[in-house]
Protein backbone atom coordinates (compact mmCIF):
# COMPACT_ATOMS: atom_id res chain seq x y z
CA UNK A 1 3.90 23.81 12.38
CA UNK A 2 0.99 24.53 10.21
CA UNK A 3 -1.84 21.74 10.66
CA UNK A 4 -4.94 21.52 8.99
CA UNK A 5 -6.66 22.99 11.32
CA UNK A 6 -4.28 25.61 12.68
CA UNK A 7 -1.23 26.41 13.00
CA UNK A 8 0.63 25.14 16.37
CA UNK A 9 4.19 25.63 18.24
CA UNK A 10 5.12 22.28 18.93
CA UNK A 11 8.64 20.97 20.20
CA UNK A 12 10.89 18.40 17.89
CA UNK A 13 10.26 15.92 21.22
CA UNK A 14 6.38 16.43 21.16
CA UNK A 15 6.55 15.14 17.42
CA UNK A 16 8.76 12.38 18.14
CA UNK A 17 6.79 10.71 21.22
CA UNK A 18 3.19 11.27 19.25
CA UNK A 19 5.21 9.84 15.92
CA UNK A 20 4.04 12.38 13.72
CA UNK A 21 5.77 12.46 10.39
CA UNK A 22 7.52 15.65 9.25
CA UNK A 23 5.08 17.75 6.15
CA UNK A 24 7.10 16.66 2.69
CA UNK A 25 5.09 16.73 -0.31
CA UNK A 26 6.41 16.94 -3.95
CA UNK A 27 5.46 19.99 -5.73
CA UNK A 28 4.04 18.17 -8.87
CA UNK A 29 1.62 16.63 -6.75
CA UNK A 30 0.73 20.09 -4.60
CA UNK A 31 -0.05 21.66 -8.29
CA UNK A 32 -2.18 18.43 -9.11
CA UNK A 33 -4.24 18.59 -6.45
CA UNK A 34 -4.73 22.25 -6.10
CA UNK A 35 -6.14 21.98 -9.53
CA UNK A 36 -8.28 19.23 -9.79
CA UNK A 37 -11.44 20.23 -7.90
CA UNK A 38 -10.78 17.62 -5.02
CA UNK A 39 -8.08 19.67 -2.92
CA UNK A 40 -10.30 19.31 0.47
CA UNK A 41 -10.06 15.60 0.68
CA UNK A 42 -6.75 15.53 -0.87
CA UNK A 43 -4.96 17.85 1.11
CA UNK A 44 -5.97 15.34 3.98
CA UNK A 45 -2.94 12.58 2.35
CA UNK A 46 -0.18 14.33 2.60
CA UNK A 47 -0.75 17.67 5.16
CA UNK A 48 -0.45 17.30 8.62
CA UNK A 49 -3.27 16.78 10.70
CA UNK A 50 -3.75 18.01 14.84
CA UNK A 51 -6.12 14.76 14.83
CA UNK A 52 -2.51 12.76 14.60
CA UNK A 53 -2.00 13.59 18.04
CA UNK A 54 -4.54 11.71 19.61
CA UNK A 55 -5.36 8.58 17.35
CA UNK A 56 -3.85 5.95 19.13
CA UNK A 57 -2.65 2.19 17.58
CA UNK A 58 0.60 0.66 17.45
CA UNK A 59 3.45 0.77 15.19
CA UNK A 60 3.52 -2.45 13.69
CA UNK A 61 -0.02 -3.52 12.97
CA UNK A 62 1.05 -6.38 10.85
CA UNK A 63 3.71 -8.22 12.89
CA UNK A 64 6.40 -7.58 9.98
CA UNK A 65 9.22 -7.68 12.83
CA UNK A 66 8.11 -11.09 13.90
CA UNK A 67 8.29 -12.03 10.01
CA UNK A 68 11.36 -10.55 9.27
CA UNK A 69 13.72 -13.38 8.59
CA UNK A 70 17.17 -11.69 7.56
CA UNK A 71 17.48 -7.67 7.64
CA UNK A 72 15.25 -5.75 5.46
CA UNK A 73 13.40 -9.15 4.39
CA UNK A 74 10.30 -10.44 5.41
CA UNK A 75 8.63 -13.54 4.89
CA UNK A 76 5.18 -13.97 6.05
CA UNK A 77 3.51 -16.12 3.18
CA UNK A 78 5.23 -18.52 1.35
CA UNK A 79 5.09 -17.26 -2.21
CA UNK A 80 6.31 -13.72 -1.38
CA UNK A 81 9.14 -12.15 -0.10
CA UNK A 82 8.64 -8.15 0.89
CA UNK A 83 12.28 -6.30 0.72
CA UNK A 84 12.29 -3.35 2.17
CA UNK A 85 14.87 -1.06 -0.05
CA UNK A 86 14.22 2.38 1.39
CA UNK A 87 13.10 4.29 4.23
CA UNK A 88 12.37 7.78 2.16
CA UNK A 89 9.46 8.56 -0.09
CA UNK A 90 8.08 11.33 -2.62
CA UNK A 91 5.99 12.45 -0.56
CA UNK A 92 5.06 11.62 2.99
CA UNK A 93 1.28 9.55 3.83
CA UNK A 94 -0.61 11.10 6.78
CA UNK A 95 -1.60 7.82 6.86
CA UNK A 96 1.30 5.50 6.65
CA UNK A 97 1.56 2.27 8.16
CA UNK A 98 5.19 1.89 8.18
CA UNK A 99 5.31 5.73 10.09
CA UNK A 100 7.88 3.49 12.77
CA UNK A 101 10.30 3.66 9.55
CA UNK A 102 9.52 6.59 7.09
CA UNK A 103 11.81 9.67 7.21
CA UNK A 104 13.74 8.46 9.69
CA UNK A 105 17.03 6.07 9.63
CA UNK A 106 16.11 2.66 10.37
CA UNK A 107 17.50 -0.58 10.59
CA UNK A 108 14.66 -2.37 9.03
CA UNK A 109 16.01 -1.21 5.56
CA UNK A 110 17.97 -3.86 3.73
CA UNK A 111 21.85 -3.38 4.61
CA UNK A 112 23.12 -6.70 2.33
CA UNK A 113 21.32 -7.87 -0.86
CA UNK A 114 23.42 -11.12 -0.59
CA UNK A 115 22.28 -11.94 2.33
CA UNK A 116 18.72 -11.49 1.00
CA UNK A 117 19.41 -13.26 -1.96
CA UNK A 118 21.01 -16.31 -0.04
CA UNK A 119 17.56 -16.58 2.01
CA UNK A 120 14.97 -16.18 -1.03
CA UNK A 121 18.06 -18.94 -2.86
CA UNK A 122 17.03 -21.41 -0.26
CA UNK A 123 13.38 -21.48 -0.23
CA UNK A 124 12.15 -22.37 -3.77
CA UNK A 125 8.59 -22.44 -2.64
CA UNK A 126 9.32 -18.25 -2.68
CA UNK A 127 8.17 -16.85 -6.39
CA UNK A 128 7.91 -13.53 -5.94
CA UNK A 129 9.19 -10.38 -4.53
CA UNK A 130 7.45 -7.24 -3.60
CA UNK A 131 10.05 -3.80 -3.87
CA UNK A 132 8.96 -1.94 -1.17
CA UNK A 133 10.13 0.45 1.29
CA UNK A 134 9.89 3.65 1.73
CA UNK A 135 9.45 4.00 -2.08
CA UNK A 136 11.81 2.10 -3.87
CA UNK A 137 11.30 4.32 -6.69
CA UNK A 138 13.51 7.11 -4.50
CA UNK A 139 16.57 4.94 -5.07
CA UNK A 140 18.12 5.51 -8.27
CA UNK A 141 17.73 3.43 -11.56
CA UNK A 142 21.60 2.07 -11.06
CA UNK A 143 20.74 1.37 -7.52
CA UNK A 144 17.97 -0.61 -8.55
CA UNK A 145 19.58 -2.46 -11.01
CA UNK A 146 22.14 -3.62 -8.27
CA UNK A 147 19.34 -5.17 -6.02
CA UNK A 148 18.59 -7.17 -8.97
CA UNK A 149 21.95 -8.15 -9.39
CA UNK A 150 20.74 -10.27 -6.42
CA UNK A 151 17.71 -11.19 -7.60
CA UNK A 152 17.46 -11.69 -11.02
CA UNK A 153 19.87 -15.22 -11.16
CA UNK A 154 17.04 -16.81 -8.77
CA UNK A 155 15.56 -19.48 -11.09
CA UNK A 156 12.78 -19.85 -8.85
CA UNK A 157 11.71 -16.09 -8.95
CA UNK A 158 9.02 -15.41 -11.27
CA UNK A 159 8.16 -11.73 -10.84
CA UNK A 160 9.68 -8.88 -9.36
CA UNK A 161 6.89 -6.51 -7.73
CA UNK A 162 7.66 -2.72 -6.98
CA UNK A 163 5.20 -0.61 -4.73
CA UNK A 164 5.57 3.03 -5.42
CA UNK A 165 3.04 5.66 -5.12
CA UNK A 166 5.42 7.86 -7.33
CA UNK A 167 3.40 7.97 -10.35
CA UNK A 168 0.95 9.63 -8.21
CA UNK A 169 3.84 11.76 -6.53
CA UNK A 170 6.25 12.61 -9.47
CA UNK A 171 5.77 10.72 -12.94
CA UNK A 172 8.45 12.55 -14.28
CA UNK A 173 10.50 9.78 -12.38
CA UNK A 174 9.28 7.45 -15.00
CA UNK A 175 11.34 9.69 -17.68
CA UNK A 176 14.65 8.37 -16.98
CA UNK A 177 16.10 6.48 -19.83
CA UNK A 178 17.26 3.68 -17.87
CA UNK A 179 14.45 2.43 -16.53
CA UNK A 180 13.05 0.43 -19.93
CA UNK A 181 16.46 -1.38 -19.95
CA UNK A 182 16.05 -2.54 -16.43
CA UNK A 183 12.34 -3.88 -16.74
CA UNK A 184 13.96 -5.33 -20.42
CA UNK A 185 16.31 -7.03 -18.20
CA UNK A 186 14.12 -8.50 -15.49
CA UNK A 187 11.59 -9.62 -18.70
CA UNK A 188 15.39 -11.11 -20.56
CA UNK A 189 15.73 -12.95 -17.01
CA UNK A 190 12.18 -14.92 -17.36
CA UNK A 191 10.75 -13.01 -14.85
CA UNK A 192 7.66 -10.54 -14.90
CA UNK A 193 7.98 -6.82 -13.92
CA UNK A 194 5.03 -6.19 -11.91
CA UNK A 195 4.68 -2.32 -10.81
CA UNK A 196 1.83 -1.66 -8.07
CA UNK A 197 0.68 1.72 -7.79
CA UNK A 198 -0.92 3.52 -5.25
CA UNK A 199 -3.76 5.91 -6.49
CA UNK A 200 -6.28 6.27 -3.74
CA UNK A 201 -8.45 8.76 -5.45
CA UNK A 202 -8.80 9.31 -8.85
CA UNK A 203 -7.87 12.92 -8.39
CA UNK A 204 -4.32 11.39 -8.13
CA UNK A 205 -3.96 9.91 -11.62
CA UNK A 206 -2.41 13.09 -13.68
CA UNK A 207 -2.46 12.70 -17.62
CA UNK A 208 1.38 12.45 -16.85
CA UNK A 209 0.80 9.60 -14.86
CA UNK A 210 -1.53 7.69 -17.33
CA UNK A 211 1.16 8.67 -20.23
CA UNK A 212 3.69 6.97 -18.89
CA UNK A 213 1.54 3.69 -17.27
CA UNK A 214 0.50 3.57 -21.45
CA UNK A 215 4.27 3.62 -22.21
CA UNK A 216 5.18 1.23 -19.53
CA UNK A 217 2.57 -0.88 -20.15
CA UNK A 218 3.70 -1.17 -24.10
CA UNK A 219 7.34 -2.41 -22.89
CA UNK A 220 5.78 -5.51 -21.19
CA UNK A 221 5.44 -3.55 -17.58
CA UNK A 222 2.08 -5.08 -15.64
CA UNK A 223 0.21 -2.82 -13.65
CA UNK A 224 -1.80 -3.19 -10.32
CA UNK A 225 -3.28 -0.87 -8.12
CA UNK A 226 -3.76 -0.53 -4.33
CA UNK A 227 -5.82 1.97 -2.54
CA UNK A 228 -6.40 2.49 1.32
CA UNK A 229 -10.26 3.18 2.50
CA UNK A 230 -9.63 6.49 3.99
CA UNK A 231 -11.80 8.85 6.27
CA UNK A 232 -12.76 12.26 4.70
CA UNK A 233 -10.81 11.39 1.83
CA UNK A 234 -12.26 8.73 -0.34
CA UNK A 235 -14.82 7.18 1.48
CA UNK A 236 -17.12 7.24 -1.11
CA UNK A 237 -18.61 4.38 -3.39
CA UNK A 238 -18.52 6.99 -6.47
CA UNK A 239 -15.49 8.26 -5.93
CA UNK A 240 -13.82 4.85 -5.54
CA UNK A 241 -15.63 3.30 -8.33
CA UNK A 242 -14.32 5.92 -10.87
CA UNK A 243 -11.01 5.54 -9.73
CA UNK A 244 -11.19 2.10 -9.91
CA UNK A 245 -12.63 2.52 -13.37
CA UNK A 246 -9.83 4.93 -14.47
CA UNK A 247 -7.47 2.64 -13.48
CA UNK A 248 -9.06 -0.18 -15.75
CA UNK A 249 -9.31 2.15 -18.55
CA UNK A 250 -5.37 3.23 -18.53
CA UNK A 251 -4.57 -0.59 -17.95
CA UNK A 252 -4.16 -0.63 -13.97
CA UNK A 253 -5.68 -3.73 -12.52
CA UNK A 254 -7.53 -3.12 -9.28
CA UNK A 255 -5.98 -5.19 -6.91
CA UNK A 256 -6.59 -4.44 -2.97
CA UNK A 257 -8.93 -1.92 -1.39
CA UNK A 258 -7.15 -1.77 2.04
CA UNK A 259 -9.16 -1.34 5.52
CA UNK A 260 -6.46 1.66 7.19
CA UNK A 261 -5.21 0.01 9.31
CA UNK A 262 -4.85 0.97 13.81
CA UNK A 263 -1.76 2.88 13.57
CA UNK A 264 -0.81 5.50 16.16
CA UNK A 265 -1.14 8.71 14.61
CA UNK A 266 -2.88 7.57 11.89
CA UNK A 267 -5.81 5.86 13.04
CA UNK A 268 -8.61 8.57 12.67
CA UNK A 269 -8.32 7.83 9.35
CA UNK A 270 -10.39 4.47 9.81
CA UNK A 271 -13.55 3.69 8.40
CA UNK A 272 -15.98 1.36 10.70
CA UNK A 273 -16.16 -1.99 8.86
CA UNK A 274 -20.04 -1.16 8.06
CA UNK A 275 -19.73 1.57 6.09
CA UNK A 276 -16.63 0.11 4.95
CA UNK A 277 -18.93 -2.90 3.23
CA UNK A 278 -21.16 -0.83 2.30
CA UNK A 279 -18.39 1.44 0.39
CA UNK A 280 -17.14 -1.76 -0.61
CA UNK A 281 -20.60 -3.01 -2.41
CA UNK A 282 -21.29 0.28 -3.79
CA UNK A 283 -18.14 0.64 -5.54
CA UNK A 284 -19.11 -3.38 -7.13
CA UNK A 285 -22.62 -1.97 -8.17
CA UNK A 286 -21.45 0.74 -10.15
CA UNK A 287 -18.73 -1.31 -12.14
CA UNK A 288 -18.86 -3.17 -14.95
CA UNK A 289 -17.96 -7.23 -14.38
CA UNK A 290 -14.07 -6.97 -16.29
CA UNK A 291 -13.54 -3.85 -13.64
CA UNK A 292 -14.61 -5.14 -10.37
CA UNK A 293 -10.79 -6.93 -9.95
CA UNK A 294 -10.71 -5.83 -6.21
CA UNK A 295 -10.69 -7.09 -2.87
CA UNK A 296 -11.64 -5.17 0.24
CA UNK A 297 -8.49 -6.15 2.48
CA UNK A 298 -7.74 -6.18 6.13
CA UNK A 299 -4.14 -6.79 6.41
CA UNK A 300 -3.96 -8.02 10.14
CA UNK A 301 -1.46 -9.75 11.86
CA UNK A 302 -3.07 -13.46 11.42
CA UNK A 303 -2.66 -12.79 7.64
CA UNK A 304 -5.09 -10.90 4.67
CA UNK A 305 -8.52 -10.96 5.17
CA UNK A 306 -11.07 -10.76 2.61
CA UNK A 307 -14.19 -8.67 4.00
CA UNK A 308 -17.01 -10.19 2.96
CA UNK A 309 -20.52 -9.30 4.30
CA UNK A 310 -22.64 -8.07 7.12
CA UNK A 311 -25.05 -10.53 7.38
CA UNK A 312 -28.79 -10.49 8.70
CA UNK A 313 -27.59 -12.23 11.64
CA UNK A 314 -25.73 -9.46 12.78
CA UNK A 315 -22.04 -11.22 11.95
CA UNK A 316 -19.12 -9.68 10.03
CA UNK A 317 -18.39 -12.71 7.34
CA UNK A 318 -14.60 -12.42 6.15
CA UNK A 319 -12.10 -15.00 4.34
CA UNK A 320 -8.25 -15.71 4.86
CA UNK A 321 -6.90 -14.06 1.36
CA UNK A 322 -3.31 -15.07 2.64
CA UNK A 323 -2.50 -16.54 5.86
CA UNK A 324 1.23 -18.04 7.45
CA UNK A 325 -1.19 -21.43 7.79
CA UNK A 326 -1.46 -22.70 4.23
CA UNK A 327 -4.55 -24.55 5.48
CA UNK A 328 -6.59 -21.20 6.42
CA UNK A 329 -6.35 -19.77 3.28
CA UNK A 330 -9.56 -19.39 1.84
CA UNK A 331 -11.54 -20.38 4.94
CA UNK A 332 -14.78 -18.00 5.34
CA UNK A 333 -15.36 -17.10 9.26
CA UNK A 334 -17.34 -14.80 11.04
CA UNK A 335 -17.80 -12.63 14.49
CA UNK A 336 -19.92 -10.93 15.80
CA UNK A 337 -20.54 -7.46 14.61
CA UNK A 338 -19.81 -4.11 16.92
CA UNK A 339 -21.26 -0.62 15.93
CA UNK A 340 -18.01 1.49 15.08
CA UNK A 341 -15.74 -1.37 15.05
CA UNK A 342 -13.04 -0.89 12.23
CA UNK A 343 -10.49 -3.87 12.85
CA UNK A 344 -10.54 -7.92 13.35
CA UNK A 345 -9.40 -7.15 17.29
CA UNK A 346 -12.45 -4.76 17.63
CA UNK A 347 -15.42 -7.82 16.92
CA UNK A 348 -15.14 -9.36 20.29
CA UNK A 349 -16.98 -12.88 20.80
CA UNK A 350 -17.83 -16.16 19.06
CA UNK A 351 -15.76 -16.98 15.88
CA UNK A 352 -17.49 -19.39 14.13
């Protein structure tokens, strides 16, 4: 198997017990980044790394088994359901988060939409759904359309969210003549289409990609963006800020700037909390005020949590963006700092 670094004979089992994810990348997005003058960090999202080997973590750093309430559904805030549709993707994410699920057959995907659909049916307080997978954008457009099938008669509902790094991956996805009608539909239902990309460099957003955001965008489509903080690849206040920037400019909100999260074989790609703030700061400095829409994310197990500060007493200050305790949400806390630490479960002492 060719690595980064070398090349390396390594046995099926060796890959399976170290959970390293087979090399797939689409060939639109091999040409875009062989191109584009930022191959080196790049090359680091999608081709296979010997570093995967030893970065330890879990496999679920964000407890969604304990949230999952019917198959394929999970509901860990009140407001949003995540439905995971799909366990394949464009391309595969060195650093993926769901790497317990991708590529392989699991029985976290959703097996029976009506069974979904009874669940979200029966808690009005849920308004959303997030799309999610895998890349739902794999499945095709009548496939889709049959999810919402489920979805769509849920008065309570009032956006449908899809994550999909495709338009980074293959925008010529976005070409198919059926997708308009089924955003037209969800809009026809009184719902919003929400689609959140997943540019994590700005080296990732191809004129196809912005051509057919613009299009989207002009059919009543809203866009967000999230991006992961990643080692070696974008952790970099300039090159954030002008991807956040691009974003703006093609109509993208920023949305989340995720801390990578402790997953095994995928954990080298954390960034220790300090730099991460000062990434984080760097990226609000160079941004106008109407551009600076993101929030520098931990998604832990407790819930989402805002990374605030460093402060001159030596404390990490963060806030509960989301939490499964409605009464956390927006509480500021702090710990302790630790040199190198790049997760909540690394600042040991005091919370105050």
């Amino acid at each position: 198997m060719k690595f980064i670094e070398e090349t390396r004979v390594v046995s099926e089992g060796e890959l399976q017990i170290n959970n390293i994810t087979p090399y797939h990348v689409t060939k639109f997005y091999r040409e875009q980044i062989a191109k584009n003058g930022y191959y080196d960090q790049l090359k680091r999202i999608v081709e296979p790394s010997v570093e995967e080997f030893e970065s330890p973590g879990t496999l679920d750093t964000s407890g969604e088994h304990d949230n999952t309430v019917v198959p394929g559904l999970q509901h860990k805030y009140p407001q949003t359901g995540l439905l995971l549709v799909t366990e394949r993707c464009g391309s595969y994410c060195r650093y993926c988060f769901r790497k317990r699920i991708v590529g392989k057959t699991s029985d976290e995907i959703a097996p029976d939409f009506a069974q979904v659909a009874q669940y979200i049916a029966h808690h009005p307080e849920m308004t959303n759904v997030l799309i999610s997978g895998g890349d739902p954008l794999m499945l095709s457009t009548a496939k889709l359309d049959k999810i919402l099938d489920h979805l769509l008669p849920i008065n309570h509902l009032s956006s449908i969210r899809f994550g999909t790094k495709m338009l980074a991956y293959e925008p010529r996805r976005f070409e198919d003549s059926a997708l308009p009608a089924l955003f037209e539909r969800i809009q026809k239902s009184g719902k919003t289409p929400i689609i959140v990309t997943h540019f994590d460099h700005v080296g990732e957003i191809s004129s196809d990609a912005e051509q057919k955001v613009r299009t989207l965008r002009a059919q009543g489509v809203q866009f967000l963006n999230q991006a992961v903080l990643l080692a070696k690849v974008n952790d970099d206040p300039e090159i954030l800020a002008e991807t956040f920037a691009k974003c703006h400019e093609i109509g993208v909100r920023p949305y989340y700037l995720f801390q990578a999260r402790p997953v095994k074989g995928a954990s080298h790609f954390q960034v220790a909390l300090r730099r991460g703030i000062e990434i984080a700061r760097g990226i609000n400095q160079r941004l106008s005020g109407i551009e600076k829409t993101f929030k520098y994310i931990m998604s832990h197990y407790t819930g989402k949590i805002e990374i605030l500060d460093l402060g001159d007493d030596g404390r990490v200050y963060m806030r509960y963006h989301q939490n499964k305790v409605s009464e956390k949400i927006g509480r500021i806390f702090s710990r302790p700092h630790v040199e190198a630490a790049c997760w909540l479960d690394d600042l040991q002492g005091n919370e105050i």
